[in-house]
PDB file of N, CA and C in Angstrom:
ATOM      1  N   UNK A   1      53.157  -1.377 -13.820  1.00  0.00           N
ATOM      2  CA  UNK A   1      52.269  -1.247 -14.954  1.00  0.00           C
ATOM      3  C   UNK A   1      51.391  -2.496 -15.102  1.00  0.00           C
ATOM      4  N   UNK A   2      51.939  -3.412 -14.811  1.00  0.00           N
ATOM      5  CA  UNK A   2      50.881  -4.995 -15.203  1.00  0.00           C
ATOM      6  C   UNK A   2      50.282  -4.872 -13.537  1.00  0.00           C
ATOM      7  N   UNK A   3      50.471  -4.509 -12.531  1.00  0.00           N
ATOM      8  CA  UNK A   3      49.084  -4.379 -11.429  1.00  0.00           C
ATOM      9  C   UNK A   3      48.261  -3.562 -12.083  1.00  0.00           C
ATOM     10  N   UNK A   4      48.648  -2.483 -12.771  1.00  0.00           N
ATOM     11  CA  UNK A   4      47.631  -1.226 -12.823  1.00  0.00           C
ATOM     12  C   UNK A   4      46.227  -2.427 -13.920  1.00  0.00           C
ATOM     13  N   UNK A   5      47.017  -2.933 -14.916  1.00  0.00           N
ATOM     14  CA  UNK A   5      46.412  -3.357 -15.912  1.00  0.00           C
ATOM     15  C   UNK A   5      45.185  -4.963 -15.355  1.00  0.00           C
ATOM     16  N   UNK A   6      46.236  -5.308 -14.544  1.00  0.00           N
ATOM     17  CA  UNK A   6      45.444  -6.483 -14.071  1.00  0.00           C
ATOM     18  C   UNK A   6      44.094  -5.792 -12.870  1.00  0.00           C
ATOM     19  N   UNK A   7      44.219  -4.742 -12.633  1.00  0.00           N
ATOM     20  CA  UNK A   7      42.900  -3.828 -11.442  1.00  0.00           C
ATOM     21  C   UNK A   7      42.276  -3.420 -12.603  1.00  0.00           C
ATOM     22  N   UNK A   8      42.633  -2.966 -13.579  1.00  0.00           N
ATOM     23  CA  UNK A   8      41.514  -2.495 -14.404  1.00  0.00           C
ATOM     24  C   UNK A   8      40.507  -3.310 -15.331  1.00  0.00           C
ATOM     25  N   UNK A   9      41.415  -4.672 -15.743  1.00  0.00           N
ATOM     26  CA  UNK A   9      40.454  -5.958 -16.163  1.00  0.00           C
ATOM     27  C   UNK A   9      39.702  -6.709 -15.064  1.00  0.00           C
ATOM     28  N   UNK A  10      40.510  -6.430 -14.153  1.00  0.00           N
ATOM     29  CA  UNK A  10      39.395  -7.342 -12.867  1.00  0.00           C
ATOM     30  C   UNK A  10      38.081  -5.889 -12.395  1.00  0.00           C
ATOM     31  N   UNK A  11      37.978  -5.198 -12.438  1.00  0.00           N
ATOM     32  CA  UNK A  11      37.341  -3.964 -12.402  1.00  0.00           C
ATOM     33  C   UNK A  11      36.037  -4.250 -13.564  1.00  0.00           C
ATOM     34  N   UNK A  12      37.129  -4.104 -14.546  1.00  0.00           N
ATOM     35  CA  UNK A  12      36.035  -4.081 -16.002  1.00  0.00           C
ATOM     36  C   UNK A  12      35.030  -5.497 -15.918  1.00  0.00           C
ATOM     37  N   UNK A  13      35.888  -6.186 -15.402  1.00  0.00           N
ATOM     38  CA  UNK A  13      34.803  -7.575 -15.955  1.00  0.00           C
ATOM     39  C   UNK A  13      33.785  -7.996 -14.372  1.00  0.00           C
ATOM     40  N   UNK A  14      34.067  -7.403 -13.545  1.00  0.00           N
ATOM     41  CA  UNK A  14      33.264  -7.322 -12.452  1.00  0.00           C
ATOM     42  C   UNK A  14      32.064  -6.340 -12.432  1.00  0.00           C
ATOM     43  N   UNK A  15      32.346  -5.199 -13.560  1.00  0.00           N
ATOM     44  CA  UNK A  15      31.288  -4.039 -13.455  1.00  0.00           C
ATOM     45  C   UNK A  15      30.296  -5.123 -14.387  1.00  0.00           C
ATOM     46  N   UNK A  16      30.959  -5.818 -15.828  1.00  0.00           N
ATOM     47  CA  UNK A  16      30.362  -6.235 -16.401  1.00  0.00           C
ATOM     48  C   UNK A  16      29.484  -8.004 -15.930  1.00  0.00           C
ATOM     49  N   UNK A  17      29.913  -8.162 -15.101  1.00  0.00           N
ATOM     50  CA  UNK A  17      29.568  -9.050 -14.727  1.00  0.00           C
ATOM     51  C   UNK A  17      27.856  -8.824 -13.040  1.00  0.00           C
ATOM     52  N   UNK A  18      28.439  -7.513 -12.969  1.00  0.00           N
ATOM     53  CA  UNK A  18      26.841  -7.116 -12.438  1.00  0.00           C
ATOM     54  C   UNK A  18      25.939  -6.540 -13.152  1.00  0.00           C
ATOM     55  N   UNK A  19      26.291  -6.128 -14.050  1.00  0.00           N
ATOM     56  CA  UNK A  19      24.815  -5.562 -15.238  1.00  0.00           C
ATOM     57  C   UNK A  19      24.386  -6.709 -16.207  1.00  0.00           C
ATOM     58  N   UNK A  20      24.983  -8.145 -16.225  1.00  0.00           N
ATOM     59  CA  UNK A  20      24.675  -8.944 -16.709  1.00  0.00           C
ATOM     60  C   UNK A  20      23.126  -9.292 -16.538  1.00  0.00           C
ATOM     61  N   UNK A  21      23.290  -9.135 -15.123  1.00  0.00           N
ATOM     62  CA  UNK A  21      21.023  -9.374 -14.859  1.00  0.00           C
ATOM     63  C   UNK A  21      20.569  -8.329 -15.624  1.00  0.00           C
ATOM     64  N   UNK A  22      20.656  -6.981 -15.079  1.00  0.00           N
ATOM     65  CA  UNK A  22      19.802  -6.311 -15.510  1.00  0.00           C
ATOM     66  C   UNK A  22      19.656  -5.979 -17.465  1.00  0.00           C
ATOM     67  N   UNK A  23      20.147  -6.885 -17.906  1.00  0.00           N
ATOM     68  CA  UNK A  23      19.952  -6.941 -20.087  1.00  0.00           C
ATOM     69  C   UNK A  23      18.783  -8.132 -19.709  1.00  0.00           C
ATOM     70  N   UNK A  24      18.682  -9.159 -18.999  1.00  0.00           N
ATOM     71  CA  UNK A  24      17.899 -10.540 -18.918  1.00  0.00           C
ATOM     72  C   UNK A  24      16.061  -9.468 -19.579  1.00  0.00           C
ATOM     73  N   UNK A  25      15.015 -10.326 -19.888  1.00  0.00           N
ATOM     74  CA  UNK A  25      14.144  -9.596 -20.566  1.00  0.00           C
ATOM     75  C   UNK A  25      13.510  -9.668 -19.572  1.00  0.00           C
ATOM     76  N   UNK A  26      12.383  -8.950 -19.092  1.00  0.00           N
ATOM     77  CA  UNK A  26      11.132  -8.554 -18.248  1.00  0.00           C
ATOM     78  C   UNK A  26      10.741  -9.816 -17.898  1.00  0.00           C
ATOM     79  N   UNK A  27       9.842 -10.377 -17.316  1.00  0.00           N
ATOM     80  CA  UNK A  27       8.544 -10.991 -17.452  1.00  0.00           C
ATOM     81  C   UNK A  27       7.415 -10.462 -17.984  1.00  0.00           C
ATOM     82  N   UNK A  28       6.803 -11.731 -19.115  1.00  0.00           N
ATOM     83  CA  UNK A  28       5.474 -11.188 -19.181  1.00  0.00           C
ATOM     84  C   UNK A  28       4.500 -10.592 -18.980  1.00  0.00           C
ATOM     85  N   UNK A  29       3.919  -9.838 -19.565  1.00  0.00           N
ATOM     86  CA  UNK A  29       2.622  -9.031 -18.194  1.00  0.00           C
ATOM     87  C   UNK A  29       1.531 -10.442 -19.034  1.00  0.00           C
ATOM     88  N   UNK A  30       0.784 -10.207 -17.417  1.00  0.00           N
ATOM     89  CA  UNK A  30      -0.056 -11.109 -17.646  1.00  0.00           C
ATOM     90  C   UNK A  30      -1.901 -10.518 -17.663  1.00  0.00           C
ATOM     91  N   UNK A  31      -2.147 -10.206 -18.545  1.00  0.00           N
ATOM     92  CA  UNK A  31      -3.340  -9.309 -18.544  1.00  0.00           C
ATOM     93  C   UNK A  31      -4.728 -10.328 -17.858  1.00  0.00           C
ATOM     94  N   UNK A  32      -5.202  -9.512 -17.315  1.00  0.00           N
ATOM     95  CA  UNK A  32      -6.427 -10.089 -16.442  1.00  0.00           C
ATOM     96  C   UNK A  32      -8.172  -9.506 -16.950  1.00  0.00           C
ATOM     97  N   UNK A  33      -8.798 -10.289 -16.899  1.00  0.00           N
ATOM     98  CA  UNK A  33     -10.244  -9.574 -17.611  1.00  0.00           C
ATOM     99  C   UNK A  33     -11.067 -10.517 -16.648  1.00  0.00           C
ATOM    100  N   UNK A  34     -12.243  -8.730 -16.058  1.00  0.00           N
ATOM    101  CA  UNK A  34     -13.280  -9.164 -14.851  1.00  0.00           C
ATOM    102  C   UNK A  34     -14.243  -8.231 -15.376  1.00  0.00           C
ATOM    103  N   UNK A  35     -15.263  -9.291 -14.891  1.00  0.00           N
ATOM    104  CA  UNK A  35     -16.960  -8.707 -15.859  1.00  0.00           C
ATOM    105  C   UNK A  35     -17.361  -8.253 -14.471  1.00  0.00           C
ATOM    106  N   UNK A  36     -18.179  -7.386 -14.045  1.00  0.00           N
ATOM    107  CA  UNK A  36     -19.126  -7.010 -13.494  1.00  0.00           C
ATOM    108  C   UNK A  36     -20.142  -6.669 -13.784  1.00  0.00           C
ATOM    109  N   UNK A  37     -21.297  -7.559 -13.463  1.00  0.00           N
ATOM    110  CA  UNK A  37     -22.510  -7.825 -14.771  1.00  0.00           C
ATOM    111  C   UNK A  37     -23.726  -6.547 -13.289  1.00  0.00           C
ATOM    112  N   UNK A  38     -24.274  -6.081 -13.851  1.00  0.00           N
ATOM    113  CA  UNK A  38     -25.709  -5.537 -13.046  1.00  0.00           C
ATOM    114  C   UNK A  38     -27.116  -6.364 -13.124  1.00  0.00           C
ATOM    115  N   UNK A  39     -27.749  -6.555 -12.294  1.00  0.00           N
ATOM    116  CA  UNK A  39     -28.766  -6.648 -12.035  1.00  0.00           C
ATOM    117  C   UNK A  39     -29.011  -8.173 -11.718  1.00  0.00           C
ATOM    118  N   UNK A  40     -30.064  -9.138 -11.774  1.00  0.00           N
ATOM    119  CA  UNK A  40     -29.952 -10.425 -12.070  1.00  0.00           C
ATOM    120  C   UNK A  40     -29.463 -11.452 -13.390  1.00  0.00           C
ATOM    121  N   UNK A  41     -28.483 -12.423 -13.016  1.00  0.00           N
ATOM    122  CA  UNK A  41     -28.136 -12.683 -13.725  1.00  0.00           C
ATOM    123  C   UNK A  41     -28.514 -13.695 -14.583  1.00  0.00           C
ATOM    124  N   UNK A  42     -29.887 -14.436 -14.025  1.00  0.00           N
ATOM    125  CA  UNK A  42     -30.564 -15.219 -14.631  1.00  0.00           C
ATOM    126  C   UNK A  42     -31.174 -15.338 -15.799  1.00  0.00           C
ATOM    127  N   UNK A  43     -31.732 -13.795 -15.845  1.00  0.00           N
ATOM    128  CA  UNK A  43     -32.207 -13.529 -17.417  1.00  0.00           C
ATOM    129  C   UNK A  43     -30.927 -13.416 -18.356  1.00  0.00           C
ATOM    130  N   UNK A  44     -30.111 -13.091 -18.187  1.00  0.00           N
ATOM    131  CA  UNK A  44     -28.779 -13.089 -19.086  1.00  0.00           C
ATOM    132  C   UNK A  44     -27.994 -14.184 -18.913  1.00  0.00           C
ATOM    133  N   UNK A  45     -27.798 -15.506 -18.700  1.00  0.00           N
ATOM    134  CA  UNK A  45     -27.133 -16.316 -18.565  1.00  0.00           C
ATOM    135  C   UNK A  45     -26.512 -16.846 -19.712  1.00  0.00           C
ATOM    136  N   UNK A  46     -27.406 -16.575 -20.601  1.00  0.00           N
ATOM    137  CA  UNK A  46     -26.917 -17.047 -22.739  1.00  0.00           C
ATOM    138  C   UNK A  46     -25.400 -16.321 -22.539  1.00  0.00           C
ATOM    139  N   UNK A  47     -25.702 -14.599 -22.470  1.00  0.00           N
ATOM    140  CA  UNK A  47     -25.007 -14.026 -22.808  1.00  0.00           C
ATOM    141  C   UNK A  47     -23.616 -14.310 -21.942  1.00  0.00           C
ATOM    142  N   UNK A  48     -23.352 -14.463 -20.498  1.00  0.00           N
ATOM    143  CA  UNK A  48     -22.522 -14.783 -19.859  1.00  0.00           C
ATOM    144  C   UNK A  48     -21.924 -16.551 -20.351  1.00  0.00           C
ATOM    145  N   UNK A  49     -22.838 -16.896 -20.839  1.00  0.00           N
ATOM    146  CA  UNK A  49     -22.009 -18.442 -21.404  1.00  0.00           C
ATOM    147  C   UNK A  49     -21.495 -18.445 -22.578  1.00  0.00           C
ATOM    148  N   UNK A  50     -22.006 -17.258 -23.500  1.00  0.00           N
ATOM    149  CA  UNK A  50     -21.069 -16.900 -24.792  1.00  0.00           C
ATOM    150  C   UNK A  50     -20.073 -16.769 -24.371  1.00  0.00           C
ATOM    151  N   UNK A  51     -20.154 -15.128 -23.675  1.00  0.00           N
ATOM    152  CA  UNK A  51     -18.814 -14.646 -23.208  1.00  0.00           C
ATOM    153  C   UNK A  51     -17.957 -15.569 -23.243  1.00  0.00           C
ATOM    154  N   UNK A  52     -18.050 -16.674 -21.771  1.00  0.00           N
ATOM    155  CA  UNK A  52     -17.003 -17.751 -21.250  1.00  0.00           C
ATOM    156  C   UNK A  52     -16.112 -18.895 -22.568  1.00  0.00           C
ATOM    157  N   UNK A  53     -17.513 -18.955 -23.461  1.00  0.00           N
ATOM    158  CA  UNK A  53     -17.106 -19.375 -24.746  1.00  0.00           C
ATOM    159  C   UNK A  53     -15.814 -19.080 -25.501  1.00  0.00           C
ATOM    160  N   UNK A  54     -16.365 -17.185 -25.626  1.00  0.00           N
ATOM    161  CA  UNK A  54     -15.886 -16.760 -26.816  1.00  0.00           C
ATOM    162  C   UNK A  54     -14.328 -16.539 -25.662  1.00  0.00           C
ATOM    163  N   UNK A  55     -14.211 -16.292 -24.743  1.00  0.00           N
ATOM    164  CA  UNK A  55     -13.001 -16.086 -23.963  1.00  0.00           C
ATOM    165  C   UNK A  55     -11.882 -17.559 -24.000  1.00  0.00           C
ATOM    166  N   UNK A  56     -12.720 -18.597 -23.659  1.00  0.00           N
ATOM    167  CA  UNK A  56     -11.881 -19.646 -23.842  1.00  0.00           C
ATOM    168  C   UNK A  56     -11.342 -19.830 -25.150  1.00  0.00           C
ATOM    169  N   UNK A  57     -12.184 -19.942 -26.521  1.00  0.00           N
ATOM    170  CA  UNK A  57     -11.099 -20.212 -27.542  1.00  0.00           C
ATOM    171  C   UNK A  57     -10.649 -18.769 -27.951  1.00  0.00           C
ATOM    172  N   UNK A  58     -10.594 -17.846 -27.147  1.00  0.00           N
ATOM    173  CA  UNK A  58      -9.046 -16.802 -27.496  1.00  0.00           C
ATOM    174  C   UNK A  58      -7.849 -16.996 -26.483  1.00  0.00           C
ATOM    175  N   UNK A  59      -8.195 -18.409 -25.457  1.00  0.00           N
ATOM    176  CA  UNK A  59      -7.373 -18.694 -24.632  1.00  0.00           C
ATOM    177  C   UNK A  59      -6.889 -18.201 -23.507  1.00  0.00           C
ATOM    178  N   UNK A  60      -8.068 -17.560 -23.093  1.00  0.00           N
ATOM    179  CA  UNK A  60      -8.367 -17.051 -21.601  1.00  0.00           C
ATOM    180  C   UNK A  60      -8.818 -18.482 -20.945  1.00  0.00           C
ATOM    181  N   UNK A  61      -8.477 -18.511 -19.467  1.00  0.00           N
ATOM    182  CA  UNK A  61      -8.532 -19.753 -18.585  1.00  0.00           C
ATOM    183  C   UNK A  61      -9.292 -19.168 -17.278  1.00  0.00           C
ATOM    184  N   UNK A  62     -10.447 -19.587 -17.454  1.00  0.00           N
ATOM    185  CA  UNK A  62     -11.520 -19.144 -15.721  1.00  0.00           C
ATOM    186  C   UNK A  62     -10.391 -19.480 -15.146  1.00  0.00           C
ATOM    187  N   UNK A  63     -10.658 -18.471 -14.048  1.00  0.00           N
ATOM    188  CA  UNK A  63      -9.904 -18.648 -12.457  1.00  0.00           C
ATOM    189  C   UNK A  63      -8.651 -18.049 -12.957  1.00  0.00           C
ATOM    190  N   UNK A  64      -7.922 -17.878 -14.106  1.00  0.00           N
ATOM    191  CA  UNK A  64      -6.309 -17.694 -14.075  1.00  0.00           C
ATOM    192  C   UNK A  64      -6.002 -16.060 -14.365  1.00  0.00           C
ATOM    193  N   UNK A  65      -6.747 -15.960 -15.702  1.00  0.00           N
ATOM    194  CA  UNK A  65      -7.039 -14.347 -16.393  1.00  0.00           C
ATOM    195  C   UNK A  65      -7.922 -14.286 -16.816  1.00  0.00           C
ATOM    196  N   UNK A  66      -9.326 -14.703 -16.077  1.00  0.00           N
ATOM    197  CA  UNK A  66     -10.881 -14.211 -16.504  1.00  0.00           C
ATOM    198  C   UNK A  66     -11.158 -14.331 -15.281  1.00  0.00           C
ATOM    199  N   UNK A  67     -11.922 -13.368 -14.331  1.00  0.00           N
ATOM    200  CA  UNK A  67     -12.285 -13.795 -12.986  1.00  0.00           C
ATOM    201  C   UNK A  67     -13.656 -13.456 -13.264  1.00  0.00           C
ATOM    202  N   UNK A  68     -14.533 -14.414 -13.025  1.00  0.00           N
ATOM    203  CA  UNK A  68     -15.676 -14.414 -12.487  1.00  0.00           C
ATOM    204  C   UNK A  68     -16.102 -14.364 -11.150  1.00  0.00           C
TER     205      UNK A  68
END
């Protein structure tokens, strides 16, 4: 009776001891934002330097999650 009991705690805490990863939380998603502008971009350049503006202080980072 104490083998049966000692296979079933070494059992139990081994099942529990592999689903331990899978409770750990996700990783972040990391959202990405890409402009594809038409035509020349010279006449619109204001508007593309707002953008970069208004993107940085909501804490978007060129090159990381804003691709130009």
């Amino acid at each position: 009776m104490n083998q049966r009991r000692t296979l079933l705690t070494a059992l139990g805490t081994a099942s529990l001891a592999n689903a331990w990863p899978a409770l750990a939380q996700p990783a972040a998603k990391v959202w990405c934002v890409g402009i594809l502008p038409g035509g020349p971009m010279l006449p619109r350049q204001y508007q593309w330097d707002a953008f970069l503006k208004r993107m940085t202080e909501l804490g978007y980072v060129d090159g990381k999650n804003v691709n130009t």
